[in-house]
N, C-alpha and C. Protein backbone atom coordinates (compact mmCIF):
# COMPACT_ATOMS: atom_id res chain seq x y z
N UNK A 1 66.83 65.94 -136.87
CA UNK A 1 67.17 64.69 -136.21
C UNK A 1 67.88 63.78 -137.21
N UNK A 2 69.23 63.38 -136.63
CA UNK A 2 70.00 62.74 -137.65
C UNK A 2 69.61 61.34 -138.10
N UNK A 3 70.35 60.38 -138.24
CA UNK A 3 70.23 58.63 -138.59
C UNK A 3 71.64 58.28 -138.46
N UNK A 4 71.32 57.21 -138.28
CA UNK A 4 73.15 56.20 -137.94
C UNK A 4 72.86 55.41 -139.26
N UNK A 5 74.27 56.12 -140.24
CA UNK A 5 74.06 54.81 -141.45
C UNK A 5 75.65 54.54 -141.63
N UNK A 6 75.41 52.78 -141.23
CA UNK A 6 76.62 52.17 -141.41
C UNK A 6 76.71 51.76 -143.01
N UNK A 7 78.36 52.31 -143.17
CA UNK A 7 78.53 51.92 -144.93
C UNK A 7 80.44 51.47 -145.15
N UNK A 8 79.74 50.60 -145.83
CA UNK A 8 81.24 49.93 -145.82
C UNK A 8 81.47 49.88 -147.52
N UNK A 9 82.63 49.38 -147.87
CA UNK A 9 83.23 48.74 -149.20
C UNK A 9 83.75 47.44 -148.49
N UNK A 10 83.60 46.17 -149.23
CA UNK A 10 84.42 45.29 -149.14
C UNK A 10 84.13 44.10 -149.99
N UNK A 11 84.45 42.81 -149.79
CA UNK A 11 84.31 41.97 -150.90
C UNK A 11 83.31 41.14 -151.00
N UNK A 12 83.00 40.58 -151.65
CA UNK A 12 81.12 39.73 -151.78
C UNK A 12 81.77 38.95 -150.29
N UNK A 13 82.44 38.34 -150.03
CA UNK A 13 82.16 37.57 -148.85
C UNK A 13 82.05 38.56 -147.57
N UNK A 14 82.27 39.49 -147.44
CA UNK A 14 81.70 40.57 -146.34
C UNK A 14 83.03 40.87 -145.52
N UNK A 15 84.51 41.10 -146.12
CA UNK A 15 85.43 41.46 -145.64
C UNK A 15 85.91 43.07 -146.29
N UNK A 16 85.97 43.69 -145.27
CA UNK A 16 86.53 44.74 -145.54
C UNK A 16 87.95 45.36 -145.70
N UNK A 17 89.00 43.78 -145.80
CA UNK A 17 90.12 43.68 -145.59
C UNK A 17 90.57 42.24 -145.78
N UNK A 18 91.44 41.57 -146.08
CA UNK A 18 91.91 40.30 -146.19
C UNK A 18 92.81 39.83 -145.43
N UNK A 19 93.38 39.18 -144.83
CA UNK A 19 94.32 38.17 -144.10
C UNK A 19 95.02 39.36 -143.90
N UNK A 20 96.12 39.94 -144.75
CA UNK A 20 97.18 40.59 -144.67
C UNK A 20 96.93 42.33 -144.15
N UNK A 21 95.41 42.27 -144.26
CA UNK A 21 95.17 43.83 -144.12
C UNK A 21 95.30 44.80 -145.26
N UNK A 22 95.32 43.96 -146.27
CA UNK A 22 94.92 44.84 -147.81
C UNK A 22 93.32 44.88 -148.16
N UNK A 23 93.41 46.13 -148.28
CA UNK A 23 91.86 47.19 -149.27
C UNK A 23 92.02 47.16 -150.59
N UNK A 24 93.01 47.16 -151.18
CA UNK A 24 93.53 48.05 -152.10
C UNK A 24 92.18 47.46 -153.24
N UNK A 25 91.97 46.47 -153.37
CA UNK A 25 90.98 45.67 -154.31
C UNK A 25 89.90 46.14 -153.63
N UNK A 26 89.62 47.08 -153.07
CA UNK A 26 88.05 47.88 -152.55
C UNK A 26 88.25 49.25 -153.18
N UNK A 27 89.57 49.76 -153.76
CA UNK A 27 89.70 51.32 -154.18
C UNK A 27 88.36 51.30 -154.98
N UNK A 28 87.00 52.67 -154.86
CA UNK A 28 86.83 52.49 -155.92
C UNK A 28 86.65 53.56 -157.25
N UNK A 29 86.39 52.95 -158.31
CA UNK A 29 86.25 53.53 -159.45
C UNK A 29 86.01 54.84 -159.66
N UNK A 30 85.94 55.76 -161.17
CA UNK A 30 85.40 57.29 -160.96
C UNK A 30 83.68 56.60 -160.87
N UNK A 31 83.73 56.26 -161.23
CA UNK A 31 81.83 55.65 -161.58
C UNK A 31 81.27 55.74 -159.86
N UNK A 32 82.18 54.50 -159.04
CA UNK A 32 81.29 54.36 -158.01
C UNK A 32 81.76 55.22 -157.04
N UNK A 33 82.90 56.39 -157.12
CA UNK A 33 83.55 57.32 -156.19
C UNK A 33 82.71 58.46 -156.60
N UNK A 34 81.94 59.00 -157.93
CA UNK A 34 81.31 59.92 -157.89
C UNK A 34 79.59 59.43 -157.87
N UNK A 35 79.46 58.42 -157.35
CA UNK A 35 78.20 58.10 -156.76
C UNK A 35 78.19 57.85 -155.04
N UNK A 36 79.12 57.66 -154.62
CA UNK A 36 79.40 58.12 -152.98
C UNK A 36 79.84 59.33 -153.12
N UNK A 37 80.33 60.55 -153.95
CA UNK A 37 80.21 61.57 -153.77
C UNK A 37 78.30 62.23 -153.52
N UNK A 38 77.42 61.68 -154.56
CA UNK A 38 76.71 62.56 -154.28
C UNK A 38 75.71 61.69 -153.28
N UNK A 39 75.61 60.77 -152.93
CA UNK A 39 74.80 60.03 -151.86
C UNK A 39 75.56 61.06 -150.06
N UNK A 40 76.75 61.05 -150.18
CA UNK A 40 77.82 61.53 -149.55
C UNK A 40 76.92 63.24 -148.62
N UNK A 41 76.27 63.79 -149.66
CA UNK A 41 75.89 65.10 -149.65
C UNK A 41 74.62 65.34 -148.68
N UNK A 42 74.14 63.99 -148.06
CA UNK A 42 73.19 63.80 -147.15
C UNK A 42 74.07 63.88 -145.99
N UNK A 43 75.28 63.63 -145.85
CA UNK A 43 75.42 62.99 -144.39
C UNK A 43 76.29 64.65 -143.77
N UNK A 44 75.86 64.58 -142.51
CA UNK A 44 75.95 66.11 -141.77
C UNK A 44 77.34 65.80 -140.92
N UNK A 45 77.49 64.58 -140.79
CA UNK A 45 78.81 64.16 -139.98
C UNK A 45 79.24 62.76 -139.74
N UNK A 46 80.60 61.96 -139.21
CA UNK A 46 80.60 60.72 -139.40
C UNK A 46 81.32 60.45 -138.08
N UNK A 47 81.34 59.39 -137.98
CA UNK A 47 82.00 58.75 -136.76
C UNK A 47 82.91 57.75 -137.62
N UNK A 48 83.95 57.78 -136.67
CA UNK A 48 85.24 56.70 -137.13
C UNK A 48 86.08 56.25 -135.83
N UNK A 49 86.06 54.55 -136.07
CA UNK A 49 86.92 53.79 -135.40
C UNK A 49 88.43 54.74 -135.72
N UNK A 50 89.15 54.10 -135.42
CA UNK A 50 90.72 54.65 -135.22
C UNK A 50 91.61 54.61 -136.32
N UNK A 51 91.61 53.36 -136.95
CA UNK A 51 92.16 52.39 -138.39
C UNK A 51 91.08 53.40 -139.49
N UNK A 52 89.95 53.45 -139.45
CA UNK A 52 89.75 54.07 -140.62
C UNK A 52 89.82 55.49 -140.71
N UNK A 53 89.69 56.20 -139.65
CA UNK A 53 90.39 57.26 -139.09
C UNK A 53 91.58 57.67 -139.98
N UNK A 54 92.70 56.84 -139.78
CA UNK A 54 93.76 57.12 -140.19
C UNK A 54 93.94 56.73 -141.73
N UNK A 55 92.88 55.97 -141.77
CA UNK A 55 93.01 56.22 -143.56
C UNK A 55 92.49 57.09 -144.24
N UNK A 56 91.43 58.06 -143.55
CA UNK A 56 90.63 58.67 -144.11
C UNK A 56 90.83 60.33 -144.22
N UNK A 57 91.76 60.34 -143.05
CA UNK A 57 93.04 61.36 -142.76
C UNK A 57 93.89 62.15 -144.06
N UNK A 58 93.70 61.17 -144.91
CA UNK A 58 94.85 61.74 -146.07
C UNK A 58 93.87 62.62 -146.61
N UNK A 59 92.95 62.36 -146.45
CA UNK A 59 91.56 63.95 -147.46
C UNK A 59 91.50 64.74 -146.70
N UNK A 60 92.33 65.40 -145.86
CA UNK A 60 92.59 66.69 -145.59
C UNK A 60 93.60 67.04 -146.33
N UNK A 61 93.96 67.03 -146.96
CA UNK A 61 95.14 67.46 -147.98
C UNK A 61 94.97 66.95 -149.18
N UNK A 62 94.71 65.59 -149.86
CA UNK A 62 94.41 65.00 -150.83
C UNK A 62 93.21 65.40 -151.72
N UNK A 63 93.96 65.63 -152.93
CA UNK A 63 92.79 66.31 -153.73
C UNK A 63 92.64 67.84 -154.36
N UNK A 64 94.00 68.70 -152.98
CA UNK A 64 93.34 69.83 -153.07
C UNK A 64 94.28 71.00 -154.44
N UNK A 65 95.40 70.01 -154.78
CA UNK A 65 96.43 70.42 -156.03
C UNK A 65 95.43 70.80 -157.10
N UNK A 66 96.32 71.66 -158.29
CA UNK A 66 95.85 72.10 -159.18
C UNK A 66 95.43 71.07 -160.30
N UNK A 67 95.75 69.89 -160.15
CA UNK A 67 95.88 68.61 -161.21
C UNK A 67 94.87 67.58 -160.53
N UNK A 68 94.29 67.95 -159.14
CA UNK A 68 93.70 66.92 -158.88
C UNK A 68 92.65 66.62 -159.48
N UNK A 69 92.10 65.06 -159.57
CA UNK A 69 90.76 64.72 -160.04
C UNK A 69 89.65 65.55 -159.93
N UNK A 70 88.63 65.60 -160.44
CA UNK A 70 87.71 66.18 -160.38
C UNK A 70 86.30 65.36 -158.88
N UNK A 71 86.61 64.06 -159.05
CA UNK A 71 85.23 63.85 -158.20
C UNK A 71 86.44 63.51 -156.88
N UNK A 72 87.53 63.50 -157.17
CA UNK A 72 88.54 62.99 -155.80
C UNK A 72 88.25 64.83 -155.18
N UNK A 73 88.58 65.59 -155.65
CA UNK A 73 88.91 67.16 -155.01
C UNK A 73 87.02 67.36 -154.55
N UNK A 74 85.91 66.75 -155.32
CA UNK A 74 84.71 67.28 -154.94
C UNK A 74 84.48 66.50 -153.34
N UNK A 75 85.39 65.09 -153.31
CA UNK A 75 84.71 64.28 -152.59
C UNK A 75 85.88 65.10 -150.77
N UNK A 76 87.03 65.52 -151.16
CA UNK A 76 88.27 66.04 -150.38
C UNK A 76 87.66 67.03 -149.97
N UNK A 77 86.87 67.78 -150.57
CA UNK A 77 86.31 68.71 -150.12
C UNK A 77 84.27 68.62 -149.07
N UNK A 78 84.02 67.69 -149.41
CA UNK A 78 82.60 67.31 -148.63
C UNK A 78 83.32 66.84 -147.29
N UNK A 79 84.89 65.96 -147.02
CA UNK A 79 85.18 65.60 -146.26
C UNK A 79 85.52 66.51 -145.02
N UNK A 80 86.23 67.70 -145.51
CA UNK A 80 86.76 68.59 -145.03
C UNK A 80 85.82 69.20 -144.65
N UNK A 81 84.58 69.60 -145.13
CA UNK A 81 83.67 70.41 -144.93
C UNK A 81 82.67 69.80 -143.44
N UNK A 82 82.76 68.50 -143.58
CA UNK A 82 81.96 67.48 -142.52
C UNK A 82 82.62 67.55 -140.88
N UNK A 83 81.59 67.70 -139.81
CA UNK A 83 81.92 67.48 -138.24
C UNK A 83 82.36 66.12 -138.80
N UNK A 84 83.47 65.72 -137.62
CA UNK A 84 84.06 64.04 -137.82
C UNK A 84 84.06 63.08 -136.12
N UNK A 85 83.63 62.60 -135.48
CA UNK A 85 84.34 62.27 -134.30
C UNK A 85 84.82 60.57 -134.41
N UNK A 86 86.24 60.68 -133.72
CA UNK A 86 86.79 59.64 -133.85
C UNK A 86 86.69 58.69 -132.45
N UNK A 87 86.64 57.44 -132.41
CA UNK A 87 86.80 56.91 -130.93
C UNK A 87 87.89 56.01 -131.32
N UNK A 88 88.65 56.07 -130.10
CA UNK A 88 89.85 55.81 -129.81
C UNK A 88 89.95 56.13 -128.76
N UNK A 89 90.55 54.68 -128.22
CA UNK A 89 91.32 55.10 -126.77
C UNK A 89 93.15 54.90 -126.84
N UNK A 90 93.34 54.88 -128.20
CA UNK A 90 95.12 54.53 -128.31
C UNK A 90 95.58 55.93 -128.99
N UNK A 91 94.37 56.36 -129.69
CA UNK A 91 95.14 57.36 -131.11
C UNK A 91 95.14 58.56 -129.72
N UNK A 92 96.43 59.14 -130.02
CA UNK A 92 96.91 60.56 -129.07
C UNK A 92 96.34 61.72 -128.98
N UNK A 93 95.81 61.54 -130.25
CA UNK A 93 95.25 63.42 -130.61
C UNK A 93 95.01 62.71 -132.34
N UNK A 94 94.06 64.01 -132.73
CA UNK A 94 93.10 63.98 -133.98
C UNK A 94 93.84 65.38 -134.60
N UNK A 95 94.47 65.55 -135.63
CA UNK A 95 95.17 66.57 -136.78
C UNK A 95 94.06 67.13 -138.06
N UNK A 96 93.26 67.31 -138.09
CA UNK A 96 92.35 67.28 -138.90
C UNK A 96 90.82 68.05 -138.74
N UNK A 97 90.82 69.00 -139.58
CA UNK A 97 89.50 69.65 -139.86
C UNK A 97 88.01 69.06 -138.73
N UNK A 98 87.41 70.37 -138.53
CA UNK A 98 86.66 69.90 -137.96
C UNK A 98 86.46 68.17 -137.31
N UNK A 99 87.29 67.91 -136.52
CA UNK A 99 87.68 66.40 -135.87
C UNK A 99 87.46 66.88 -134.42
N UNK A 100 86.93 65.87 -133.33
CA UNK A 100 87.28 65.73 -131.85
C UNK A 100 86.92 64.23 -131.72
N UNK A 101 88.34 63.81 -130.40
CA UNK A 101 88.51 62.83 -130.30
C UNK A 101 87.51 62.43 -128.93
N UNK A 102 86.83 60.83 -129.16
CA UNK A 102 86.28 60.71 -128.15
C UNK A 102 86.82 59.41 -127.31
N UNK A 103 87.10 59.25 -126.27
CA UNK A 103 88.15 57.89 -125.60
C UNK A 103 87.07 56.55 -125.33
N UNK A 104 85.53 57.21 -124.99
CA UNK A 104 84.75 55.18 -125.06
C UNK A 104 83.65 55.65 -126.03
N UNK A 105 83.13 54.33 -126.35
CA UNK A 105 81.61 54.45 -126.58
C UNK A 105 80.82 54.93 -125.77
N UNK A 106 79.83 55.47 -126.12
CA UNK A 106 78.77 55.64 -124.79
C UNK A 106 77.33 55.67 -125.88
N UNK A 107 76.70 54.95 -126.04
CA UNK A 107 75.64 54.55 -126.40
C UNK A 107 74.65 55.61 -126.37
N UNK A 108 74.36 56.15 -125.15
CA UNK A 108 73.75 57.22 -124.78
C UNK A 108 73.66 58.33 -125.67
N UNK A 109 75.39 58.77 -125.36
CA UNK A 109 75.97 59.78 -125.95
C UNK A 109 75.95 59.86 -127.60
N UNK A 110 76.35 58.93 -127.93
CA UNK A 110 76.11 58.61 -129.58
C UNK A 110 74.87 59.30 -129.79
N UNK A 111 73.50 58.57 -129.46
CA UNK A 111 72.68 58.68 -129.47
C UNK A 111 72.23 60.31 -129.65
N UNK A 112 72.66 60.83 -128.60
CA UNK A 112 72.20 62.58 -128.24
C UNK A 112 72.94 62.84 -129.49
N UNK A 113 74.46 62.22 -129.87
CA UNK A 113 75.12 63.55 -130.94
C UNK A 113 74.23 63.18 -132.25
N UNK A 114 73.92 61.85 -132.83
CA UNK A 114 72.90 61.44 -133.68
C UNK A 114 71.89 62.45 -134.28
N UNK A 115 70.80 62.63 -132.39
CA UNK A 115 69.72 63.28 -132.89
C UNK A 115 70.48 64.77 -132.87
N UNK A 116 71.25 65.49 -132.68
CA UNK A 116 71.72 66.98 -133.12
C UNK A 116 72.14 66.79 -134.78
N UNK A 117 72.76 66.17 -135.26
CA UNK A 117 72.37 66.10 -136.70
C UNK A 117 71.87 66.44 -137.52
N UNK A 118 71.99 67.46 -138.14
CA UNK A 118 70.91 67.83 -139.61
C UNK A 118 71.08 66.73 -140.86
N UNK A 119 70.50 65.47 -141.09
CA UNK A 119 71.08 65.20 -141.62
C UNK A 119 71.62 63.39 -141.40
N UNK A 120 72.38 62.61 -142.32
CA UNK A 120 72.75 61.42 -141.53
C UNK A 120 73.93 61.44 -141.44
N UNK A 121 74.14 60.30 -140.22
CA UNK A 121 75.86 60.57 -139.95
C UNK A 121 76.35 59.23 -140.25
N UNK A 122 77.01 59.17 -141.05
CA UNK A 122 78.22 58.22 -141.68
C UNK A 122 79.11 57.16 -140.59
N UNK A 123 78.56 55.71 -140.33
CA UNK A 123 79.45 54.95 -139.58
C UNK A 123 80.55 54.52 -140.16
N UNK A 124 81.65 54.22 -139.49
CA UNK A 124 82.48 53.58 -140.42
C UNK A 124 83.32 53.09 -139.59
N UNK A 125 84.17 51.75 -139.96
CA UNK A 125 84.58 51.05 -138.64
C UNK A 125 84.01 49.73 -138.77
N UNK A 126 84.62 48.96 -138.91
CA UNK A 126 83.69 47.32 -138.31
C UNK A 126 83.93 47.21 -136.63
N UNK A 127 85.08 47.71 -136.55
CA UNK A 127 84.94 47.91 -134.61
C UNK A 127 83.76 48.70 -133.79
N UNK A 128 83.89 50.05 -134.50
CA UNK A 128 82.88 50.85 -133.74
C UNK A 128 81.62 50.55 -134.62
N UNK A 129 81.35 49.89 -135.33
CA UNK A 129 79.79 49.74 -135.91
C UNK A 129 79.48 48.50 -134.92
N UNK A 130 80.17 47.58 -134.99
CA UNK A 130 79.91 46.36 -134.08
C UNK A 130 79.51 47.17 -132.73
N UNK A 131 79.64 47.80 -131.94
CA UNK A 131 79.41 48.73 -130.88
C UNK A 131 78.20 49.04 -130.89
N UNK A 132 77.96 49.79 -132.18
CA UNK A 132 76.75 50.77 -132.95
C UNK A 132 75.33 50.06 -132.83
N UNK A 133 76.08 49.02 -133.76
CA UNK A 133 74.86 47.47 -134.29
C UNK A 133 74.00 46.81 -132.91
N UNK A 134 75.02 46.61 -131.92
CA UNK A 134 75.00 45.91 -131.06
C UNK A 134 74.26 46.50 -130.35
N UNK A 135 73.93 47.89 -129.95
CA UNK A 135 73.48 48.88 -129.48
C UNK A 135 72.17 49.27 -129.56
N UNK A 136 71.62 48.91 -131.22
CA UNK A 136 70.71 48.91 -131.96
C UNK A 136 70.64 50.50 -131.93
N UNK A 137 71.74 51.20 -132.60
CA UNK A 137 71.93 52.63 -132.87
C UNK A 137 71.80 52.89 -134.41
N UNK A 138 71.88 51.99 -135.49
CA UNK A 138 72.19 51.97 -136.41
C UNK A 138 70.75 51.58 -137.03
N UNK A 139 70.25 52.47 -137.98
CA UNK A 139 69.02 52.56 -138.95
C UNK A 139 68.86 51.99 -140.22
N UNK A 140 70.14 52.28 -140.50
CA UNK A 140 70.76 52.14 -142.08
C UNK A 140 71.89 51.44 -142.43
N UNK A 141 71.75 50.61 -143.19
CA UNK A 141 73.30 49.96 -143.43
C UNK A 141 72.97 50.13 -145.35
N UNK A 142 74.32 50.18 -145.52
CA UNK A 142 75.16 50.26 -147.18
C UNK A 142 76.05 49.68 -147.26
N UNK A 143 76.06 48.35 -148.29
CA UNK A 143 77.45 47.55 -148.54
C UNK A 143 77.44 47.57 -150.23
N UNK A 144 78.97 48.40 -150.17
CA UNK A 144 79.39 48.62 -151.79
C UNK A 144 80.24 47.08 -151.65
N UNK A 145 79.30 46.24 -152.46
CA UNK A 145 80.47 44.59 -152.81
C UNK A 145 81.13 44.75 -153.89
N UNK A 146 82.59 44.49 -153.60
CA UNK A 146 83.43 44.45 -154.74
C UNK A 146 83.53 43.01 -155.22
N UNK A 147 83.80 42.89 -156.79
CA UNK A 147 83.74 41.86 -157.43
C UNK A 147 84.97 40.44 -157.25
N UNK A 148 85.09 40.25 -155.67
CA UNK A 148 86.64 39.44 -155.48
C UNK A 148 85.98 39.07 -154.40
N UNK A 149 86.69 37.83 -153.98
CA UNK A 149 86.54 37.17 -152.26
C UNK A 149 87.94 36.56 -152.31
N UNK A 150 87.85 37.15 -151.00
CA UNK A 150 89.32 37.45 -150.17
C UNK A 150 89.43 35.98 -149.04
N UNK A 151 87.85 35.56 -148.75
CA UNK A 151 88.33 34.18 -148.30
C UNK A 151 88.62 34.45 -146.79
N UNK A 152 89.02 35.98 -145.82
CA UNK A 152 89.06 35.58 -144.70
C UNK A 152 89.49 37.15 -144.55
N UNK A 153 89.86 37.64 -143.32
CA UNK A 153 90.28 38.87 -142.82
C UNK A 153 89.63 39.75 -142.09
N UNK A 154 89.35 41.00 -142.52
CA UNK A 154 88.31 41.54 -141.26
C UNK A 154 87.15 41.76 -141.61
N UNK A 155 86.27 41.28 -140.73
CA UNK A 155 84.50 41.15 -141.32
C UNK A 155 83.77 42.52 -140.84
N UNK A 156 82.83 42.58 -142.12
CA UNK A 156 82.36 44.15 -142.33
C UNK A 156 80.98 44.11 -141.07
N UNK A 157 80.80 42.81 -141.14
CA UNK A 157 79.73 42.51 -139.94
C UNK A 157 80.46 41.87 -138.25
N UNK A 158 79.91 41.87 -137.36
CA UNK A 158 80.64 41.36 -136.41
C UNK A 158 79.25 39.88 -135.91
N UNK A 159 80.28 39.00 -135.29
CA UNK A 159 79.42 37.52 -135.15
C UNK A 159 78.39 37.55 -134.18
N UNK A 160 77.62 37.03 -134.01
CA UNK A 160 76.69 37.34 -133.56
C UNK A 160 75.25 37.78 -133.28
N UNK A 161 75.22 38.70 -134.75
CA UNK A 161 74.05 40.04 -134.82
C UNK A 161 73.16 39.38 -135.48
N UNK A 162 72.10 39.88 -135.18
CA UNK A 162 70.76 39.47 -135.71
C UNK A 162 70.09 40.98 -136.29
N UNK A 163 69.82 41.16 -137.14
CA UNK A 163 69.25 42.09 -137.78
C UNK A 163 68.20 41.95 -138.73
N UNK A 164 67.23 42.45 -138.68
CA UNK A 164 65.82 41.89 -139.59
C UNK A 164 66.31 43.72 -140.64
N UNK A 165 66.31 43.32 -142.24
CA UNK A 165 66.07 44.01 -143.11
C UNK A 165 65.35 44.15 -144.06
N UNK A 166 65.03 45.58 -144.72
CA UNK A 166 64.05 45.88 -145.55
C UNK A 166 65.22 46.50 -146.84
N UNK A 167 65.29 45.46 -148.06
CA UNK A 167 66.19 46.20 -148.74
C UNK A 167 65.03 47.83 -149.33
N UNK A 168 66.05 48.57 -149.41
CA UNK A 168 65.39 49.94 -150.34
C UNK A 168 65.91 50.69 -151.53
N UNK A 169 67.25 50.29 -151.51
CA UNK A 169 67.58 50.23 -152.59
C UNK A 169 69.03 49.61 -153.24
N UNK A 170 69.28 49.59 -154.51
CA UNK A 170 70.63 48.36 -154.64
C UNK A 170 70.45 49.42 -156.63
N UNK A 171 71.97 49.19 -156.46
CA UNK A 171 73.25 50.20 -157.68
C UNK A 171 73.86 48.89 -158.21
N UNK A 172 73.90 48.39 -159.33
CA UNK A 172 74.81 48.21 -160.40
C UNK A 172 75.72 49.09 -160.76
N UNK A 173 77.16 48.89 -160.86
CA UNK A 173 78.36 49.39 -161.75
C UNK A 173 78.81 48.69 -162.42
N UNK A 174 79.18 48.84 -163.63
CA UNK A 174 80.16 49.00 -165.02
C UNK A 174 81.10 47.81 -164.73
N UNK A 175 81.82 48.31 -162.86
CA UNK A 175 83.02 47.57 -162.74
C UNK A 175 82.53 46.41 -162.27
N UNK A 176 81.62 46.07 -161.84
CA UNK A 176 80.82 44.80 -160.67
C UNK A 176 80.19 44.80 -160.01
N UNK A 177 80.63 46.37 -159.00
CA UNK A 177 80.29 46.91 -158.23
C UNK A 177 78.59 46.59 -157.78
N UNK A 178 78.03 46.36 -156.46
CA UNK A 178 76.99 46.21 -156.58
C UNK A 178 76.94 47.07 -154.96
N UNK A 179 75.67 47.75 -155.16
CA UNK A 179 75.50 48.69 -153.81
C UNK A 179 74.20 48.60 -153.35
N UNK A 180 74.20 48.30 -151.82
CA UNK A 180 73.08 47.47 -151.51
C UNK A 180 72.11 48.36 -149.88
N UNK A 181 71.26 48.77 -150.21
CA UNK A 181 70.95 49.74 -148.85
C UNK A 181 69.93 49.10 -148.38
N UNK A 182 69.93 48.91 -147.17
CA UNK A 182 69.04 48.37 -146.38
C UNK A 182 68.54 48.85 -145.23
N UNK A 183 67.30 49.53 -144.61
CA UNK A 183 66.87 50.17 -143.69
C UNK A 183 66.42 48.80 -142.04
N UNK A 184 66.77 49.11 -141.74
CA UNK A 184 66.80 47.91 -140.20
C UNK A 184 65.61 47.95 -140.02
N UNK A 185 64.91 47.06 -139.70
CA UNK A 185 63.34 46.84 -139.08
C UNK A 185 63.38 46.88 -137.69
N UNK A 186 62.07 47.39 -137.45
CA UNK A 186 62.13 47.63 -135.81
C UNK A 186 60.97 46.60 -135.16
């Protein structure tokens, strides 16, 4: 029986994106990319909004050269290896490794693919987690804060939510980095 764990990167003020729609100040480090590599090694499958979808798209190919990084090709390869389902009702079709596209939410349905899970499944999305959250589908949340505030853009939380948490555990990095896990109270 799986778990819904929502995990984001974004900036101490809780944006996963800024005004303009830049990440790039969320890339992160070998330090904190080969510590979501091996946290990474729990999760049996992930769900993705559409936008991160398509960013996340390039690790079917990325990584897999003779020169590539070492924790980029370990992490290209857990990706590839992972069930993925995307929701979207705009994106046409899904190009990519073990991928199927799904057109609504269905709460329900989430739910059933959840508990088939060996394992936890990876949210990602401030659209479809807001869905998730809202739903009260989601067990687990993870926010990697990067050391910048962006001051406005797209929020890693959606308005509204009320959530009672139990932190369980929280990562220091080198770079600022601070990683923060919190299990939802019921």
């Amino acid at each position: 029986m799986g778990r819904l764990v929502y995990v984001g990167i974004g900036s101490l003020d809780g944006f996963v994106a800024d005004e303009e729609g830049d990440f790039s100040w969320s890339a992160p480090d070998e330090e904190v990319h080969a510590y979501l590599n091996e946290r990474d090694r729990a999760v049996g499958a992930e769900l993705y909004g559409r936008r991160l979808y398509e960013v996340m798209r390039v690790w079917q190919t990325y990584g897999t050269g003779p020169d590539a990084d070492p924790v980029e090709r370990q992490y290209g390869e857990q990706w590839r290896a992972r069930d993925k389902v995307v929701f979207s009702t705009t994106l046409p079709s899904v190009d990519t490794s073990r991928t199927r596209l799904v057109r609504r939410f269905d709460p329900a349905e989430v739910a059933r693919l959840v508990d088939a899970v060996d394992g936890d499944v990876g949210l990602g999305g401030p659209d479809l987690a807001a869905q998730a959250l809202h739903a009260g589908l989601v067990r687990r949340v993870e926010y990697y804060a990067s050391p910048v505030i962006v001051g406005g853009g797209t929020p890693w939380l959606p308005p509204g939510l009320r959530l009672d948490l139990r932190l369980v555990e929280h990562h220091r990095f080198s770079s600022g980095v601070v990683h923060l896990a919190y299990e939802v109270r019921r």
